[in-house]
C-alpha atoms as a PDB file:
ATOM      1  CA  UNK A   1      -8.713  24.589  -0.522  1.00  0.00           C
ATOM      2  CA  UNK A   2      -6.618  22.065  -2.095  1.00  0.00           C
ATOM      3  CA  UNK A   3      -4.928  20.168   0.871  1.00  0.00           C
ATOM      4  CA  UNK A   4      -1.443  17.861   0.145  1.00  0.00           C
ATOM      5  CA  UNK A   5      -0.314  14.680   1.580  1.00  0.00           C
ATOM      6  CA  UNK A   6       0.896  15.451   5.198  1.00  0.00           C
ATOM      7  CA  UNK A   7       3.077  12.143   6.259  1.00  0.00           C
ATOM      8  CA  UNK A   8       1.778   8.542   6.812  1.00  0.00           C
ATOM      9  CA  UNK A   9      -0.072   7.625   9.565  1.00  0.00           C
ATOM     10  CA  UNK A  10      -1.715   4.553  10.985  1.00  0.00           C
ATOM     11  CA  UNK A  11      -5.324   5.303  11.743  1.00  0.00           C
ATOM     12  CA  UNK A  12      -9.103   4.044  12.047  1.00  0.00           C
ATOM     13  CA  UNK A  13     -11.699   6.071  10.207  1.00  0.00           C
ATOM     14  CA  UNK A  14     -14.634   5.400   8.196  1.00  0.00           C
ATOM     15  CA  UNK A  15     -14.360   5.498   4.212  1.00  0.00           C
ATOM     16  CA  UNK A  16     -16.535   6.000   1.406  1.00  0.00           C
ATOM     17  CA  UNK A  17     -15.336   4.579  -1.587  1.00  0.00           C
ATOM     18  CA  UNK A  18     -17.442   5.455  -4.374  1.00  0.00           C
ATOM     19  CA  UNK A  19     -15.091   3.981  -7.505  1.00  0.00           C
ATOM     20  CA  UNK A  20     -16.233   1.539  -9.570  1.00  0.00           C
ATOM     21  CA  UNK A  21     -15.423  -2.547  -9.862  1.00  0.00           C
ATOM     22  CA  UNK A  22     -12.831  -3.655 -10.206  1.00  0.00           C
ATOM     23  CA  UNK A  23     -10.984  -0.921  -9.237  1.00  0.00           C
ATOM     24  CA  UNK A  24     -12.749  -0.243  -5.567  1.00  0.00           C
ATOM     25  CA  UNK A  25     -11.702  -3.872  -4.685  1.00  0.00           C
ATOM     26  CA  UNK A  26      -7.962  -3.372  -4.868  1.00  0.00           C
ATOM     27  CA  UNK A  27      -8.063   0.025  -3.573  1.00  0.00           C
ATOM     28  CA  UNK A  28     -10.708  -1.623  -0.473  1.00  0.00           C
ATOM     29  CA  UNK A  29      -8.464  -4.728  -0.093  1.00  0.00           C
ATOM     30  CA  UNK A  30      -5.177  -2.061   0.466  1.00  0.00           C
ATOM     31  CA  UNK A  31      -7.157   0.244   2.857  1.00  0.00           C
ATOM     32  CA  UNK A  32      -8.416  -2.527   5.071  1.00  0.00           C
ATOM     33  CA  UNK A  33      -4.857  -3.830   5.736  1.00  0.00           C
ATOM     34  CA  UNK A  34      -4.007  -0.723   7.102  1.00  0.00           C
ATOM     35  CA  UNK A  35      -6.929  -1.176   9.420  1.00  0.00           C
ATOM     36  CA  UNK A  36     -10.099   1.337   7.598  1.00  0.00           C
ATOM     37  CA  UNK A  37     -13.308   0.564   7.650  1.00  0.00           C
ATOM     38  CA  UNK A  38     -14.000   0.668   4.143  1.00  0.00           C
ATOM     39  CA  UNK A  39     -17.584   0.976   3.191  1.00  0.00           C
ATOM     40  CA  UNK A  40     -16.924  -0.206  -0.857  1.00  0.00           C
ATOM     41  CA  UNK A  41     -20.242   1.175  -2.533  1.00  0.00           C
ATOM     42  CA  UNK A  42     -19.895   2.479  -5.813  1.00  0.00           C
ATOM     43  CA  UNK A  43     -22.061   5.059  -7.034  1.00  0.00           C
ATOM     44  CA  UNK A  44     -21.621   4.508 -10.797  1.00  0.00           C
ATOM     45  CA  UNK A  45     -21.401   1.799 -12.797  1.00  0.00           C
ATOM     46  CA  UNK A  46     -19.563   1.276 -16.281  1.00  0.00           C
ATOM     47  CA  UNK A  47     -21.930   0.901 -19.546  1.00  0.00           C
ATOM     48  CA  UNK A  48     -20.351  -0.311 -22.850  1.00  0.00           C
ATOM     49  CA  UNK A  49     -20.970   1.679 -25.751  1.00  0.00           C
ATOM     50  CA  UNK A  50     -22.589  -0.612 -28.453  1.00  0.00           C
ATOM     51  CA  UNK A  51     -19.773  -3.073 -29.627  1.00  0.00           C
ATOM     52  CA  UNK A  52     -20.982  -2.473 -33.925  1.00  0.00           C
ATOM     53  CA  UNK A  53     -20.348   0.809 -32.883  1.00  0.00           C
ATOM     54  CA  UNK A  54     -17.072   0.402 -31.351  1.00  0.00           C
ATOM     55  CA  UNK A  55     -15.992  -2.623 -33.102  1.00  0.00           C
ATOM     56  CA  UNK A  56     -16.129  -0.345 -36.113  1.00  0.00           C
ATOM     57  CA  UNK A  57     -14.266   2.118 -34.683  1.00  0.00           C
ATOM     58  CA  UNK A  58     -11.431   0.146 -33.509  1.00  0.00           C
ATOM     59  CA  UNK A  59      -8.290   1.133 -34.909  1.00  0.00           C
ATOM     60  CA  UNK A  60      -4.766   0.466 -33.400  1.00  0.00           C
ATOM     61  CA  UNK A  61      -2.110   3.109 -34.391  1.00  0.00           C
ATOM     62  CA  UNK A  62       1.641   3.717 -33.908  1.00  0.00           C
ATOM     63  CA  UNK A  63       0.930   4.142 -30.140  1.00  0.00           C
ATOM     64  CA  UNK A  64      -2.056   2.739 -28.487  1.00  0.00           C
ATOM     65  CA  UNK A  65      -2.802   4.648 -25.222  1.00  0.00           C
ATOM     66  CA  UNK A  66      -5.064   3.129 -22.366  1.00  0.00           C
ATOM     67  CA  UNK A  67      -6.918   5.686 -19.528  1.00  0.00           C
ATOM     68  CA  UNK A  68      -8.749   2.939 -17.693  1.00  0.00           C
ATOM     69  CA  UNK A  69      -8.925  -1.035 -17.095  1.00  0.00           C
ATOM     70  CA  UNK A  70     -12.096  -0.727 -17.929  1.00  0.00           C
ATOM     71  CA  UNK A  71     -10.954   0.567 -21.875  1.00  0.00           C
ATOM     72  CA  UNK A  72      -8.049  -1.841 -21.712  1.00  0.00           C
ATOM     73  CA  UNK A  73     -10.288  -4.674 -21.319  1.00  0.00           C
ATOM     74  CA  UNK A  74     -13.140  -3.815 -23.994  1.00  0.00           C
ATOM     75  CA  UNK A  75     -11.035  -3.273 -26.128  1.00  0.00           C
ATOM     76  CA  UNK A  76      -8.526  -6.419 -26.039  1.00  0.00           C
ATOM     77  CA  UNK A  77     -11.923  -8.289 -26.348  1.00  0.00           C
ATOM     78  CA  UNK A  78     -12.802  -7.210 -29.265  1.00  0.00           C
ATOM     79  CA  UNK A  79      -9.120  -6.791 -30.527  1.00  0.00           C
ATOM     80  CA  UNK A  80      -9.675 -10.972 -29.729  1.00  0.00           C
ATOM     81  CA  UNK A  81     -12.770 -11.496 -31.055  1.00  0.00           C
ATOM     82  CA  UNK A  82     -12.517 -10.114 -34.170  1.00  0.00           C
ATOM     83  CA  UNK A  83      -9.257 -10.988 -35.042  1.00  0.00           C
ATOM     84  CA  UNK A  84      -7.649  -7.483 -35.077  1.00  0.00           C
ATOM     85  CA  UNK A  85      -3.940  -7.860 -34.748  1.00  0.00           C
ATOM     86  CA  UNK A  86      -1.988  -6.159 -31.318  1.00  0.00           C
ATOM     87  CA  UNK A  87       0.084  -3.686 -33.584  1.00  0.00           C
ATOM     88  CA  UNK A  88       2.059  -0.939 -32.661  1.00  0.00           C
ATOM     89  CA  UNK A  89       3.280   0.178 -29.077  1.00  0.00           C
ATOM     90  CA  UNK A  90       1.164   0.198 -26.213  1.00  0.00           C
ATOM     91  CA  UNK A  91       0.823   2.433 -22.835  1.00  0.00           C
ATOM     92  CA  UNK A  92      -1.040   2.595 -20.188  1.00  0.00           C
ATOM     93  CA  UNK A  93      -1.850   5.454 -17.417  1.00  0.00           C
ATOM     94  CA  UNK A  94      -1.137   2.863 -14.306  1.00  0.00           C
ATOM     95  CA  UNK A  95      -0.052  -0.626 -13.226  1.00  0.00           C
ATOM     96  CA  UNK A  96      -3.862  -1.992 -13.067  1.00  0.00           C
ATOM     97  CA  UNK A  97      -4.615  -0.650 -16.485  1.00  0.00           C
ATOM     98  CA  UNK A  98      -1.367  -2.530 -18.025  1.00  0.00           C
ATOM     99  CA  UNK A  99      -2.562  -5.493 -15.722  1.00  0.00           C
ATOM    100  CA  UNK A 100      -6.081  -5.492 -17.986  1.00  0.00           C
ATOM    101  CA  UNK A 101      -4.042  -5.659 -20.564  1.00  0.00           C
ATOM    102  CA  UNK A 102      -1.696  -8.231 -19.975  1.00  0.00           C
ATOM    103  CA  UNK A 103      -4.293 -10.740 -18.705  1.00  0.00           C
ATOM    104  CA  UNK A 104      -5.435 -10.832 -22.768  1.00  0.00           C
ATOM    105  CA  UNK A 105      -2.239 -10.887 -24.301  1.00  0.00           C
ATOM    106  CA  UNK A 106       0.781 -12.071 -21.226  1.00  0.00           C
ATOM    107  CA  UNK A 107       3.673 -11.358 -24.421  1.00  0.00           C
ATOM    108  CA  UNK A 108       2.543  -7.921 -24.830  1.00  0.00           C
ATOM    109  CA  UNK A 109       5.133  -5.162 -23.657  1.00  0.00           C
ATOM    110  CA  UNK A 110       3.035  -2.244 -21.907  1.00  0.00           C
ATOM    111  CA  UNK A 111       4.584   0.987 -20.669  1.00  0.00           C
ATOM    112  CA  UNK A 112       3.303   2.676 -18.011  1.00  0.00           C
ATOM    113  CA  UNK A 113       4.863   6.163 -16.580  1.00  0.00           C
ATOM    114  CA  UNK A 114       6.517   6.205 -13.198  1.00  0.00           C
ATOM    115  CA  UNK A 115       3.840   8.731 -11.806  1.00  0.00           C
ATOM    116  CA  UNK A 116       0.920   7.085 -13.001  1.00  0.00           C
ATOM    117  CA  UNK A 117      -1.412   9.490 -13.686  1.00  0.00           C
ATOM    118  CA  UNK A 118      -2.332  11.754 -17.092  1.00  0.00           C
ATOM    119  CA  UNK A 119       0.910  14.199 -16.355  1.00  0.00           C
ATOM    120  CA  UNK A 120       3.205  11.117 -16.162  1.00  0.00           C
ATOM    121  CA  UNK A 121       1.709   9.373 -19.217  1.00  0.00           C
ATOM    122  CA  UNK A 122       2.452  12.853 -21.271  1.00  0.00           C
ATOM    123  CA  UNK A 123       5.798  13.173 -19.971  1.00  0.00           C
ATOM    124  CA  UNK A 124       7.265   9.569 -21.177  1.00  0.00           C
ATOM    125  CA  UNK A 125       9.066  10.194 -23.846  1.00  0.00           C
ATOM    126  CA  UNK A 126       7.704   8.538 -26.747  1.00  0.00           C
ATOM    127  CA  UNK A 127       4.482  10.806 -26.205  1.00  0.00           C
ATOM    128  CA  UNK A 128       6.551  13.566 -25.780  1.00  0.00           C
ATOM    129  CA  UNK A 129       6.787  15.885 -29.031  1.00  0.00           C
ATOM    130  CA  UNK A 130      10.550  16.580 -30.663  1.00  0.00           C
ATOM    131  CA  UNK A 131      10.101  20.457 -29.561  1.00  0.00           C
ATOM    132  CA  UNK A 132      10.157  19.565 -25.976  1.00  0.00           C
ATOM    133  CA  UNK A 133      12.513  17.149 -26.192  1.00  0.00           C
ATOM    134  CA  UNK A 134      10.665  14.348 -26.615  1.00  0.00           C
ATOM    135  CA  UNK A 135      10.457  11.558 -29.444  1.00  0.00           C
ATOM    136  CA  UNK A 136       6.974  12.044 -30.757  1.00  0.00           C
ATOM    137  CA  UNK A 137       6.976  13.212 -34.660  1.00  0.00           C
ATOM    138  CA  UNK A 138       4.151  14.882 -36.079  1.00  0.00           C
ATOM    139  CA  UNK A 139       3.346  12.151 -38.502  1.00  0.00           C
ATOM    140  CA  UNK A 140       2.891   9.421 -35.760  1.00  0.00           C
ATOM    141  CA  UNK A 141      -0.463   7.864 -35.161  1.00  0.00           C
ATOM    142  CA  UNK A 142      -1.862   7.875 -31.548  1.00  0.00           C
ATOM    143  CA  UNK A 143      -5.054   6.727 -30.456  1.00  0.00           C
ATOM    144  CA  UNK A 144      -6.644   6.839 -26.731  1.00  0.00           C
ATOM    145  CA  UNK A 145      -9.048   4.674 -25.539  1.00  0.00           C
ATOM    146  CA  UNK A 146     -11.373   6.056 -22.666  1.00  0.00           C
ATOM    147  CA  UNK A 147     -14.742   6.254 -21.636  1.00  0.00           C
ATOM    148  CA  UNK A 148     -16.672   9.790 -22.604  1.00  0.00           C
ATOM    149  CA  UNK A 149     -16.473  12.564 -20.372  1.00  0.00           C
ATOM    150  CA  UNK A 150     -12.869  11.009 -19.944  1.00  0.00           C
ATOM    151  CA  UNK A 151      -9.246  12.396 -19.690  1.00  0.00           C
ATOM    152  CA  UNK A 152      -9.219  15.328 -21.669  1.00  0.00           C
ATOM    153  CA  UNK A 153      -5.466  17.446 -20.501  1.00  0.00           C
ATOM    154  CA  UNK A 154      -4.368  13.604 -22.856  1.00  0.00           C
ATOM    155  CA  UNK A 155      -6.225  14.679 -25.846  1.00  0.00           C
ATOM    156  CA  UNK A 156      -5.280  18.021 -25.617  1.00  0.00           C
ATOM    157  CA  UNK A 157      -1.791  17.672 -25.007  1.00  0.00           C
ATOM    158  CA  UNK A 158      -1.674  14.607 -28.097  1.00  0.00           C
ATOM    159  CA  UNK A 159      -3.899  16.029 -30.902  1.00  0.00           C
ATOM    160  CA  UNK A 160      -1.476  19.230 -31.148  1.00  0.00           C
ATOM    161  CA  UNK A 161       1.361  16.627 -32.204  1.00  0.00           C
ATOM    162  CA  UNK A 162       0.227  14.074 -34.026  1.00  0.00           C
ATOM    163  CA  UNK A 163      -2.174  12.142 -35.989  1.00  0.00           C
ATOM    164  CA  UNK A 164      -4.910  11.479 -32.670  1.00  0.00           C
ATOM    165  CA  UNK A 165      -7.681   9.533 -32.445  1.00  0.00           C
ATOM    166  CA  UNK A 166      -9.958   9.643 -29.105  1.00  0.00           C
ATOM    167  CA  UNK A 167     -12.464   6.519 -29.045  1.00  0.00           C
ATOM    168  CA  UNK A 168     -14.884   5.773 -26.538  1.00  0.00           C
ATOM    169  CA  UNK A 169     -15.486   2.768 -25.535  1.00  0.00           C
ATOM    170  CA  UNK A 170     -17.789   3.109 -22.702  1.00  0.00           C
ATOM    171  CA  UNK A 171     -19.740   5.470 -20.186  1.00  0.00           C
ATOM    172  CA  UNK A 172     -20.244   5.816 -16.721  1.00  0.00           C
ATOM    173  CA  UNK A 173     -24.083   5.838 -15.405  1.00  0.00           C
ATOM    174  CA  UNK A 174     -25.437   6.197 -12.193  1.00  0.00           C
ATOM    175  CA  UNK A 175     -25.330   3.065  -9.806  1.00  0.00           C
ATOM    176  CA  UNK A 176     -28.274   1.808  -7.465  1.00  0.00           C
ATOM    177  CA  UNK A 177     -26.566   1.723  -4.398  1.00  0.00           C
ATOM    178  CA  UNK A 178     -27.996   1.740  -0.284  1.00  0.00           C
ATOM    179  CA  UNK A 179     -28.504   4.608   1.650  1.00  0.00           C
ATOM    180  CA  UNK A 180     -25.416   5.645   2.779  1.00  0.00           C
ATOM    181  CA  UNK A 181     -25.523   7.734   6.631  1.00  0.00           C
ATOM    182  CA  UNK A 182     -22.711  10.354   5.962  1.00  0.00           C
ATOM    183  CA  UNK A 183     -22.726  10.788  10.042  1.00  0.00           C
ATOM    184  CA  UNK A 184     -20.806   7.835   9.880  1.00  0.00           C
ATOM    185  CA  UNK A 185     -18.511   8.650   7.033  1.00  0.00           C
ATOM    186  CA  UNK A 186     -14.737  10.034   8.039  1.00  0.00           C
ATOM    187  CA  UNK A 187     -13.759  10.107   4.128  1.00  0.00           C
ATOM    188  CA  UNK A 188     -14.872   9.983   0.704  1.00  0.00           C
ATOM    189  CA  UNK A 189     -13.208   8.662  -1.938  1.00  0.00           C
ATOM    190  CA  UNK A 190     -13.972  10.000  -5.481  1.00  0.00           C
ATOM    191  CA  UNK A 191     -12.989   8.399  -9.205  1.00  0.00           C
ATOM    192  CA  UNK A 192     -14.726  10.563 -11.453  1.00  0.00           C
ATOM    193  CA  UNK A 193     -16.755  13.550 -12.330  1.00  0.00           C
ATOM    194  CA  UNK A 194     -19.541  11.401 -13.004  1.00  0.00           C
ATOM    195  CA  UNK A 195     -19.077   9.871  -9.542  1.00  0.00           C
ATOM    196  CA  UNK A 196     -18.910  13.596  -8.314  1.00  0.00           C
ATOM    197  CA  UNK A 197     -22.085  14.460  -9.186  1.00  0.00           C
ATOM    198  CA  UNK A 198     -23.735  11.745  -8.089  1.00  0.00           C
ATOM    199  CA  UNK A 199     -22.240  11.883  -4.997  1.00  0.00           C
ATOM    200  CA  UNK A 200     -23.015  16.065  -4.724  1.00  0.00           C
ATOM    201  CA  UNK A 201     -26.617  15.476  -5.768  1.00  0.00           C
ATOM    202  CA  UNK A 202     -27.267  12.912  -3.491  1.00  0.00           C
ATOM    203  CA  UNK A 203     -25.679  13.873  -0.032  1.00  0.00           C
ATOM    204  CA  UNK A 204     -24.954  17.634  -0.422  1.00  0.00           C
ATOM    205  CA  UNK A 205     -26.338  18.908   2.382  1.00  0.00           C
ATOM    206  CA  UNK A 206     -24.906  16.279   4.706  1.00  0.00           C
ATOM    207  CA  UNK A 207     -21.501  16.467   2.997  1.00  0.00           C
ATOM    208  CA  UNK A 208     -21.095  20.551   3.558  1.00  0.00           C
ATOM    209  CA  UNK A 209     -22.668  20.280   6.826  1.00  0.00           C
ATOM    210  CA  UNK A 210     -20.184  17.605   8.111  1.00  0.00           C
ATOM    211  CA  UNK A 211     -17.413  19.181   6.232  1.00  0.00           C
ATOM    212  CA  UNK A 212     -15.918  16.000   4.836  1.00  0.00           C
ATOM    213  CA  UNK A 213     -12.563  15.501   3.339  1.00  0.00           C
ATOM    214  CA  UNK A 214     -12.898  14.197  -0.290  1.00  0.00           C
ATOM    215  CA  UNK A 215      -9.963  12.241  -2.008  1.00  0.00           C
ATOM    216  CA  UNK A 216     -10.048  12.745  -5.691  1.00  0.00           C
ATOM    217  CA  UNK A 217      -7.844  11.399  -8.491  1.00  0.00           C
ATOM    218  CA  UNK A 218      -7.018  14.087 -10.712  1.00  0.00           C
ATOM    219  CA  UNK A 219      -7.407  18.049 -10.815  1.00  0.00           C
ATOM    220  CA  UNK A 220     -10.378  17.833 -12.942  1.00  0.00           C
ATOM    221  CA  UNK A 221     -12.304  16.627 -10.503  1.00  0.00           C
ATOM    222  CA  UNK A 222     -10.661  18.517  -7.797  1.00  0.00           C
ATOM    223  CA  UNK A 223     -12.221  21.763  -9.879  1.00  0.00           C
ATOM    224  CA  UNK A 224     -15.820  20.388  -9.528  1.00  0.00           C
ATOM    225  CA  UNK A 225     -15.501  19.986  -5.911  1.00  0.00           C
ATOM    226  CA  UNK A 226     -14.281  23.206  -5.670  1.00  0.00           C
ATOM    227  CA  UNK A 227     -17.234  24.615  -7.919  1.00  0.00           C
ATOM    228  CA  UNK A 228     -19.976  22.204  -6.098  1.00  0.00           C
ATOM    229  CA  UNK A 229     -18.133  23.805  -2.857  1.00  0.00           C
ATOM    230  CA  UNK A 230     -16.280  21.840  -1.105  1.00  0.00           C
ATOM    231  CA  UNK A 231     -13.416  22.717   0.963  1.00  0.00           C
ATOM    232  CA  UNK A 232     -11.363  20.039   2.155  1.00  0.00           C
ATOM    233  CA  UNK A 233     -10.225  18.306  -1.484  1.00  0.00           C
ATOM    234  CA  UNK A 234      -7.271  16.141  -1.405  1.00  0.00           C
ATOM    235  CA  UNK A 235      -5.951  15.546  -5.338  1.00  0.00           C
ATOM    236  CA  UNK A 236      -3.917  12.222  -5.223  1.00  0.00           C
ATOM    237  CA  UNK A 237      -0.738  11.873  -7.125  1.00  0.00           C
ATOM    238  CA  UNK A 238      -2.093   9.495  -9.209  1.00  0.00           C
ATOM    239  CA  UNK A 239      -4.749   7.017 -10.418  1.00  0.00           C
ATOM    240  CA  UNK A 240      -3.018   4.138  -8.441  1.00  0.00           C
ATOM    241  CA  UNK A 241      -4.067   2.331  -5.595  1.00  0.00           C
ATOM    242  CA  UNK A 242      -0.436   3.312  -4.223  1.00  0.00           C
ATOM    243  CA  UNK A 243      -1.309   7.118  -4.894  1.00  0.00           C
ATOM    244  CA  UNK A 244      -4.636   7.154  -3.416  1.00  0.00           C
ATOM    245  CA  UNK A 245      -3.697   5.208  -0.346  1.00  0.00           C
ATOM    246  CA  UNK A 246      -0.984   7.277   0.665  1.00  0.00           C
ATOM    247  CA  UNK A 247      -3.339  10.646   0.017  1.00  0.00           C
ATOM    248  CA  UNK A 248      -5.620   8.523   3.075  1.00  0.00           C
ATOM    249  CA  UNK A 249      -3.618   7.512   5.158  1.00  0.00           C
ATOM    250  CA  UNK A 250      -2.036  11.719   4.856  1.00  0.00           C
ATOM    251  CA  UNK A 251      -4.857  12.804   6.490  1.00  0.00           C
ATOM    252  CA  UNK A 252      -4.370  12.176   9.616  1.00  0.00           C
ATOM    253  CA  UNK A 253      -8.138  11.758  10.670  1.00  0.00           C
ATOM    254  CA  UNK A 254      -8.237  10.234  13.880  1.00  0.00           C
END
């Protein structure tokens, strides 16, 4: 079962947050001033992808999409190191992603969609196709940047109507991390389906005995739980910190 936000609440419960730096640390820093116990331990960790092979690969189009801070920043980097000019318009899925970016370039204008999370970025207009009102034309560029095993309802949604281009620029590998005692866990929060499995292979038995509820940030990953078995899956509105905080703090866990 899928369970929705249920109200706001003031609580103190113990939570697992599994996402990885930097975005755990805003999301920990949020969570503690509402008085969690936060237990920040990522279980994955972010690997750049070879930068000949990227930096070959690198190629900014009509619209220049960002999924994650982490792509934002690789590839501004490189954008800077190698002299490639910021052409063409750029979005990004949420406000820390746009952040990433504006730390490179401050002048640069970055959109990002109200509800900040892969339906909201396909729903602003300019990625929007003509037929459903939108203002994207079939002979527009679009690019992504992600990691692999990344957003795929974007690339789905933008290679029927366009000219798309997915490139990865990194990939998410297990993290060492210490034991965690799930007895003492209230919550889990959960970034990825690589984080998913890491989590599901490590601590399954202790998770299904104990019944946990499990905060993850889009349906994607909400299907995996479901398929590992989970029950109690909350899908946040969004990849924000504002999103996943409120899907906490809706639990009502006392």
């Amino acid at each position: 079962m899928i369970e929705g936000d249920q109200g706001d609440s003031e609580f103190s419960a113990r939570i697992w947050l599994t996402l990885t730096k930097p975005s755990s640390d805003g999301i920990a820093a949020r969570l503690r001033k509402r008085n969690f116990d936060v237990l920040n331990r990522p279980v994955t960790r972010i690997e750049e992808l070879p930068r000949s092979q990227i930096s070959s690969e690198i190629s900014l189009a009509d619209k220049n999409v960002f999924l994650s801070q982490h792509a934002a920043r690789i590839v501004l980097s490189i954008c800077e190191e190698d002299g490639i000019p910021l052409t063409g318009r750029f979005f990004a899925i949420g406000k820390s992603t746009a952040a990433a970016i504006e730390r490179k370039n401050p002048g640069l204008l970055v959109e990002v969609p109200k509800i900040q999370n892969s339906t909201g970025l396909l729903n602003l207009p300019e990625l929007l196709p003509k037929s459903s009102g939108g203002e994207l034309k079939p002979d527009e560029t679009v690019t992504t940047f992600c990691g692999e095993d990344g957003k795929d309802q974007v690339a789905r949604a933008l290679e029927q109507n366009c000219i798309f281009r997915e490139t990865y620029v990194y990939r998410r590998k297990n993290a060492k991390y210490e034991e965690v005692n799930i007895s003492e866990i209230d919550v889990i929060i959960c970034g990825s389906l690589h984080a998913l499995r890491a989590i599901h292979d490590n601590h399954e038995a202790q998770l299904k005995a104990k019944d946990l509820p499990m905060v993850v940030v889009s349906a994607r990953i909400a299907v995996l739980a479901c398929k590992f078995g989970y029950r109690r899956i909350i899908c946040s509105r969004g990849t924000n910190i504002e999103s996943i905080v409120t899907s906490v703090t809706g639990l009502n866990i006392r």
